[in-house]
N, C-alpha and C. Protein backbone atom coordinates (compact mmCIF):
# COMPACT_ATOMS: atom_id res chain seq x y z
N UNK A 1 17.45 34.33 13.03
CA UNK A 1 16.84 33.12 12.51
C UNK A 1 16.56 33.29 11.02
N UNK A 2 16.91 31.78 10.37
CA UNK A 2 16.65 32.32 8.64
C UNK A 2 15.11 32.44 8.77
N UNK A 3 14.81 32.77 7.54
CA UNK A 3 13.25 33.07 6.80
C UNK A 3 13.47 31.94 5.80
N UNK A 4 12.47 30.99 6.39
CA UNK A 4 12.50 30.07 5.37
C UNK A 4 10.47 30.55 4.43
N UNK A 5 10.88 29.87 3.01
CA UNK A 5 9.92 29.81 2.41
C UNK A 5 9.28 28.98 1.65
N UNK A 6 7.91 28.67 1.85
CA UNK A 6 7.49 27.41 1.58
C UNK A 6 6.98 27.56 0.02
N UNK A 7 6.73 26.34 -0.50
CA UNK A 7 5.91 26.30 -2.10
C UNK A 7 4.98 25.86 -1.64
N UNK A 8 3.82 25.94 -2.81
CA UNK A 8 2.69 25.01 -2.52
C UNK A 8 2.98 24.21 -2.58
N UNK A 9 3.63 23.16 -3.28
CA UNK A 9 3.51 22.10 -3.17
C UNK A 9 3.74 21.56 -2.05
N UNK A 10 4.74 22.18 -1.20
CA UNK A 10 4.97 22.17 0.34
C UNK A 10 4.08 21.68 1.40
N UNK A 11 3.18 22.55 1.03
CA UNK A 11 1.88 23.16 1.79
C UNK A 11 0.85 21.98 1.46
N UNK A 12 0.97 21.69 0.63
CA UNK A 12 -0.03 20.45 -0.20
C UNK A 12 0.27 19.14 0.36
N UNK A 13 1.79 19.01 0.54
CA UNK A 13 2.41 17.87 0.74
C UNK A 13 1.83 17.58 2.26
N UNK A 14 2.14 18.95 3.08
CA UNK A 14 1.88 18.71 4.55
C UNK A 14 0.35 18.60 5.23
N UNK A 15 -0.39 19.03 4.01
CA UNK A 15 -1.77 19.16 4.42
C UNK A 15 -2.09 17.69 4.09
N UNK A 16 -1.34 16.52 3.54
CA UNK A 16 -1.53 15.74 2.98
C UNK A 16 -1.21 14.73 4.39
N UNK A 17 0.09 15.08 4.70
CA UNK A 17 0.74 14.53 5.99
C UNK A 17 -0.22 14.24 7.12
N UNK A 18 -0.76 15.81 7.61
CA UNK A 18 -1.72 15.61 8.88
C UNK A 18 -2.58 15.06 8.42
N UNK A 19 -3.39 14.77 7.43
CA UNK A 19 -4.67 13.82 7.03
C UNK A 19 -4.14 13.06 7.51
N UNK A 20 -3.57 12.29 6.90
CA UNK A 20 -2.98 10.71 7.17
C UNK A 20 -2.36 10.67 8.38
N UNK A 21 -1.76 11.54 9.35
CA UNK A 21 -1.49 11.45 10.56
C UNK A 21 -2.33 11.33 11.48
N UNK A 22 -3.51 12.39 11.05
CA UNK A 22 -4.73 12.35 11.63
C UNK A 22 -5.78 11.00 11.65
N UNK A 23 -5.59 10.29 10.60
CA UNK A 23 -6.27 9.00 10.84
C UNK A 23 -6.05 8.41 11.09
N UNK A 24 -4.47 7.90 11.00
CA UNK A 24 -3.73 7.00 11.78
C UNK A 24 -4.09 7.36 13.65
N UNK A 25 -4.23 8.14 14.28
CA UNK A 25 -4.15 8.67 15.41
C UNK A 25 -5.83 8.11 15.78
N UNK A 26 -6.48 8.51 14.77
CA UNK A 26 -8.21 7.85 15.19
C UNK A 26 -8.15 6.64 15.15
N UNK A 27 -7.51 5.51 14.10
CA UNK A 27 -7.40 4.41 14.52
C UNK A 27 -6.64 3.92 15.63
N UNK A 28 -5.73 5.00 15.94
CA UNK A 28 -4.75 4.19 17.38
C UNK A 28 -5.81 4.27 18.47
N UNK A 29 -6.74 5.51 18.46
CA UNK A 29 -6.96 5.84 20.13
C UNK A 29 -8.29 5.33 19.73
N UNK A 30 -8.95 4.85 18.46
CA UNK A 30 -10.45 3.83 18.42
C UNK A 30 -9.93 2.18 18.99
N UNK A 31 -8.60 1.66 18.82
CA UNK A 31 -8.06 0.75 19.03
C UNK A 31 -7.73 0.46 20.51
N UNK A 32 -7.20 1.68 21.21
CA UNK A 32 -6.37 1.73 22.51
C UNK A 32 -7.89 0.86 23.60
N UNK A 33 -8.99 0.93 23.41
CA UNK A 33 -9.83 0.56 24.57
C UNK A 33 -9.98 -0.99 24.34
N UNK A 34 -9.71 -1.80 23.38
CA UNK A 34 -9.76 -2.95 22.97
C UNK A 34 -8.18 -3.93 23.39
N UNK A 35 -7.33 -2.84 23.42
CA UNK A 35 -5.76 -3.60 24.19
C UNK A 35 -5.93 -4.08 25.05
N UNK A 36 -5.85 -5.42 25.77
CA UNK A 36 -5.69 -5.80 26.93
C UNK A 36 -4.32 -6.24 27.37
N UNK A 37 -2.78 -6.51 26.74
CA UNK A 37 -1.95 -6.42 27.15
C UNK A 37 -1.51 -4.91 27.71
N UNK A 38 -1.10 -5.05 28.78
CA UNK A 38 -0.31 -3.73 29.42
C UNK A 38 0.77 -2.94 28.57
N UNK A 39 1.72 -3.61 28.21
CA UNK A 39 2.94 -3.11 27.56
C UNK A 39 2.37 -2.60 26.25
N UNK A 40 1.41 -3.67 25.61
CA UNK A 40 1.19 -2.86 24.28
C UNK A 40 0.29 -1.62 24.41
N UNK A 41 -0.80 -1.83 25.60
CA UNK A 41 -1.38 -0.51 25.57
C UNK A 41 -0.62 0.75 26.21
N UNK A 42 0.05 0.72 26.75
CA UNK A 42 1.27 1.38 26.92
C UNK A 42 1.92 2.31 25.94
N UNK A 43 2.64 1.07 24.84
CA UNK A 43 3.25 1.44 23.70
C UNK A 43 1.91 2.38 23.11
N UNK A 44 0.99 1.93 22.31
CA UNK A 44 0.01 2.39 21.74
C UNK A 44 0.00 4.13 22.34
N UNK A 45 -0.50 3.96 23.71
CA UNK A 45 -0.56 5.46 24.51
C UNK A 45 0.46 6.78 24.04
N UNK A 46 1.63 5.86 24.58
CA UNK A 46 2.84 6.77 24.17
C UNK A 46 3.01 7.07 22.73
N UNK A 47 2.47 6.19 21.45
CA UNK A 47 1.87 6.39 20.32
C UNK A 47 1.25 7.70 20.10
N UNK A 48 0.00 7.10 20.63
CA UNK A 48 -1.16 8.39 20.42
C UNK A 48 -0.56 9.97 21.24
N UNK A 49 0.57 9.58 22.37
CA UNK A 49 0.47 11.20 22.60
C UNK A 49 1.68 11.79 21.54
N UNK A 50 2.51 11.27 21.30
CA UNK A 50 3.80 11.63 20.50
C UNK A 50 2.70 11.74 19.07
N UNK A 51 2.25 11.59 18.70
CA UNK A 51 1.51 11.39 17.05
C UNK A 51 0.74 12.80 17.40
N UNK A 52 0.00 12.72 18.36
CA UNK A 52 -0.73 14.26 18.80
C UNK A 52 0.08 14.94 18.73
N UNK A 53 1.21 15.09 19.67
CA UNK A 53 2.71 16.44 19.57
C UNK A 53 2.96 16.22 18.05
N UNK A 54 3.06 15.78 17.28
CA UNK A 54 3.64 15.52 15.41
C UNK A 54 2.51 16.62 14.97
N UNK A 55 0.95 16.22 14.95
CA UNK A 55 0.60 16.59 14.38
C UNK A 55 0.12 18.42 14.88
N UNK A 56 0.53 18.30 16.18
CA UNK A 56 -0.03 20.15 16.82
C UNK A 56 1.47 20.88 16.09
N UNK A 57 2.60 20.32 15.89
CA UNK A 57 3.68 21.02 15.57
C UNK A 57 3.65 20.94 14.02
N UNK A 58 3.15 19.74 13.52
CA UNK A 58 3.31 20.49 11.72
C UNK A 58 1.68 21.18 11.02
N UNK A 59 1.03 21.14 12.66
CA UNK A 59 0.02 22.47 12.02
C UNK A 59 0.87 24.05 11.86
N UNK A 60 1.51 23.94 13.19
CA UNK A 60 2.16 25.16 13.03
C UNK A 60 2.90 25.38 12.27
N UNK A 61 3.71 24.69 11.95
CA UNK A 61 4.73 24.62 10.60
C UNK A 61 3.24 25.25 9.43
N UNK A 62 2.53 24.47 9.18
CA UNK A 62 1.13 24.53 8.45
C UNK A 62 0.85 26.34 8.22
N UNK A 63 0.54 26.27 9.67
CA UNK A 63 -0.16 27.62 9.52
C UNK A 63 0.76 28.95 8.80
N UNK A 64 2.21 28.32 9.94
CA UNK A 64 3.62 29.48 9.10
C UNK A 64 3.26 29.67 7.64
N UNK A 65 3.33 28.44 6.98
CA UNK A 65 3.93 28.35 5.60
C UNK A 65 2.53 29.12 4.99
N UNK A 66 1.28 28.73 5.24
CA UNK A 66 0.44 29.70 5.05
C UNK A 66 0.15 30.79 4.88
N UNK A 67 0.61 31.50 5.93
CA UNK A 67 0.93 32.68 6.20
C UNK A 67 2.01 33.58 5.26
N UNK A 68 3.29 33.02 5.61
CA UNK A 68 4.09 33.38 4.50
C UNK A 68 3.42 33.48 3.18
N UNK A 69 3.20 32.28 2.36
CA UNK A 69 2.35 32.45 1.06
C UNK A 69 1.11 33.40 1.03
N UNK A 70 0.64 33.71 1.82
CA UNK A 70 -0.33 35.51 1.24
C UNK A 70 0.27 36.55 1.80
N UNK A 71 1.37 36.87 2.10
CA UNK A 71 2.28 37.38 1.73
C UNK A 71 2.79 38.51 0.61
C-alpha cells in the first residue's frame, strides 16, 4: 500500500469538512422528529446514517494525516 502524505493545509481543509459535516448532521437529526411524511423521513434517516459513516471515516483519514505530520 502507498504512504500517502498529508499537508496542513490538508489537515485544515478536513478539520474544516467535519465541522460543517458535523452541523449539517445536528440539523438533520434536530429536524428528523418534526418530519411527518414517511418517505422524507426515511430519506432524511438514511441521510443522517450515511453523513455519520462520512464523518467516522474522514476522522480517520483525520487522525492518519495527524499522525503522519508529528512524524
Amino acid at each position: 500500500m502507498e504512504s500517502q502524505k498529508f499537508g496542513v493545509h490538508e489537515v485544515t481543509d478536513m478539520r474544516e469538512l467535519i465541522n460543517f459535516k458535523v452541523a449539517c448532521l445536528s440539523e438533520a437529526k434536530s429536524r428528523l422528529g418534526k418530519v411527518e411524511n414517511p418517505e422524507l423521513k426515511k430519506l432524511v434517516e438514511t441521510s443522517v446514517e450515511l453523513g455519520t459513516h462520512t464523518v467516522n471515516n474522514m476522522k480517520a483519514i483525520l487522525s492518519t494525516a495527524i499522525t503522519q505530520m508529528k512524524q
